[in-house]
Protein backbone atom coordinates (compact mmCIF):
# COMPACT_ATOMS: atom_id res chain seq x y z
CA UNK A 1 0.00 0.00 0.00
CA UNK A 2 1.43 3.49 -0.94
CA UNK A 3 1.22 5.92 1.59
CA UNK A 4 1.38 9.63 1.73
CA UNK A 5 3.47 11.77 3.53
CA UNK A 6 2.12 12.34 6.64
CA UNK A 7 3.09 15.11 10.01
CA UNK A 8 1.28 12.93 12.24
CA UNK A 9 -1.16 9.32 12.80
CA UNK A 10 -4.16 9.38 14.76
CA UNK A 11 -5.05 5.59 15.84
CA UNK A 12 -8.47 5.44 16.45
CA UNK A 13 -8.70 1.58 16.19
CA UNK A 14 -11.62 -0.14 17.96
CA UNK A 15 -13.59 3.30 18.77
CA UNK A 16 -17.26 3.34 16.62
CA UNK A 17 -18.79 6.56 15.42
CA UNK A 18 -18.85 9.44 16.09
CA UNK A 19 -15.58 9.25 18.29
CA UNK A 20 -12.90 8.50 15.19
CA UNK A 21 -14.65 12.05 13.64
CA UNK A 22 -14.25 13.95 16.96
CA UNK A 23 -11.00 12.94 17.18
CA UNK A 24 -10.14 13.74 14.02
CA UNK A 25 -11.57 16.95 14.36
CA UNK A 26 -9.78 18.15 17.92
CA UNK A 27 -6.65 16.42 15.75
CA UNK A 28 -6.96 18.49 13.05
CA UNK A 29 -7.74 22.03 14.75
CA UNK A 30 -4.87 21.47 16.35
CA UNK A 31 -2.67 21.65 13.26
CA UNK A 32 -0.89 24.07 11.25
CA UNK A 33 -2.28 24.14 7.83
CA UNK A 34 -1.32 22.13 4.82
CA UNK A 35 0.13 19.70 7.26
CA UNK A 36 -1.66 16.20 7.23
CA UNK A 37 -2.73 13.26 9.59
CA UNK A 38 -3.07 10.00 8.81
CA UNK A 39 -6.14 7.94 10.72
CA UNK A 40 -5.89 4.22 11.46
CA UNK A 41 -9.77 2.74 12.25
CA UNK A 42 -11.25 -0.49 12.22
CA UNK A 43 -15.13 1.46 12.13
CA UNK A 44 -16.84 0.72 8.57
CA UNK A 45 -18.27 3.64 9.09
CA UNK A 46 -15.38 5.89 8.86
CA UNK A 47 -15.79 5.49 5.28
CA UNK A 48 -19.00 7.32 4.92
CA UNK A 49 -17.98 9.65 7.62
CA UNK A 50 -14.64 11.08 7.36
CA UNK A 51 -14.65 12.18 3.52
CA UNK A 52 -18.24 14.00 4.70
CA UNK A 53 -16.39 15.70 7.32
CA UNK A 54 -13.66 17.03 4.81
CA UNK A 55 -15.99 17.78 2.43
CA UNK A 56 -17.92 19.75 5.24
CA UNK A 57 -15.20 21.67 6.69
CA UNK A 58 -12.72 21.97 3.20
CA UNK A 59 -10.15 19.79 4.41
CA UNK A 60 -8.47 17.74 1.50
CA UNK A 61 -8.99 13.72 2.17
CA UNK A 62 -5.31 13.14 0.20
CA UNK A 63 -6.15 9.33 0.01
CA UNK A 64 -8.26 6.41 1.57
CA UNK A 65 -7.48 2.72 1.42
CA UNK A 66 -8.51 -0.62 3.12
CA UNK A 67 -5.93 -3.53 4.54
CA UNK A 68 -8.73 -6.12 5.93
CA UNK A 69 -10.53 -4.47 8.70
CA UNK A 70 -8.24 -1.41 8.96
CA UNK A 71 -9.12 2.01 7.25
CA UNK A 72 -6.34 4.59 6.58
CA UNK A 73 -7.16 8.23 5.57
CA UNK A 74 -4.58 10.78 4.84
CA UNK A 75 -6.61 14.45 5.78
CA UNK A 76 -4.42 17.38 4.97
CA UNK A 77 -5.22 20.46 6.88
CA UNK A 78 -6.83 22.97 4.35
CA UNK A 79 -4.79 26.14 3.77
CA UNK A 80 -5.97 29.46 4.88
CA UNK A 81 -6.64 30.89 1.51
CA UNK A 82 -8.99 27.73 0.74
């Protein structure tokens, strides 16, 4: 599996909605922009969830991918002028 380049991982494995997204968000606000996170979950639902929360907020989902029942998503902070 390629991966991206990433600042930081957020491991989220074995928490169920909506805790990987809150996470992810309190991760995120955290950061300076343009730099990115990468999220490990085992939650299906992460896959309907997290690409709806970039889309929400403007945050660029870099990449997604599936190894068996682990979900990785690369979310790069979006840059001011976005």
């Amino acid at each position: 599996m390629d991966t991206v380049d990433h600042n930081q991982v957020l491991d989220t494995q074995g928490l169920y909605c909506p805790e990987p997204v809150m996470m992810l968000h309190g991760v995120v606000r955290k950061m300076a922009a343009g730099e990115v996170v990468k999220v490990i979950a085992t939650d299906p639902s992460t896959e309907r969830d997290i690409p709806k929360f970039c889309t929400f907020l403007g945050h660029p989902l870099l990449k997604q991918a599936q190894d068996g029942e682990l979900y990785y998503y690369w979310v790069q902070k979006k840059k001011a002028s976005d």
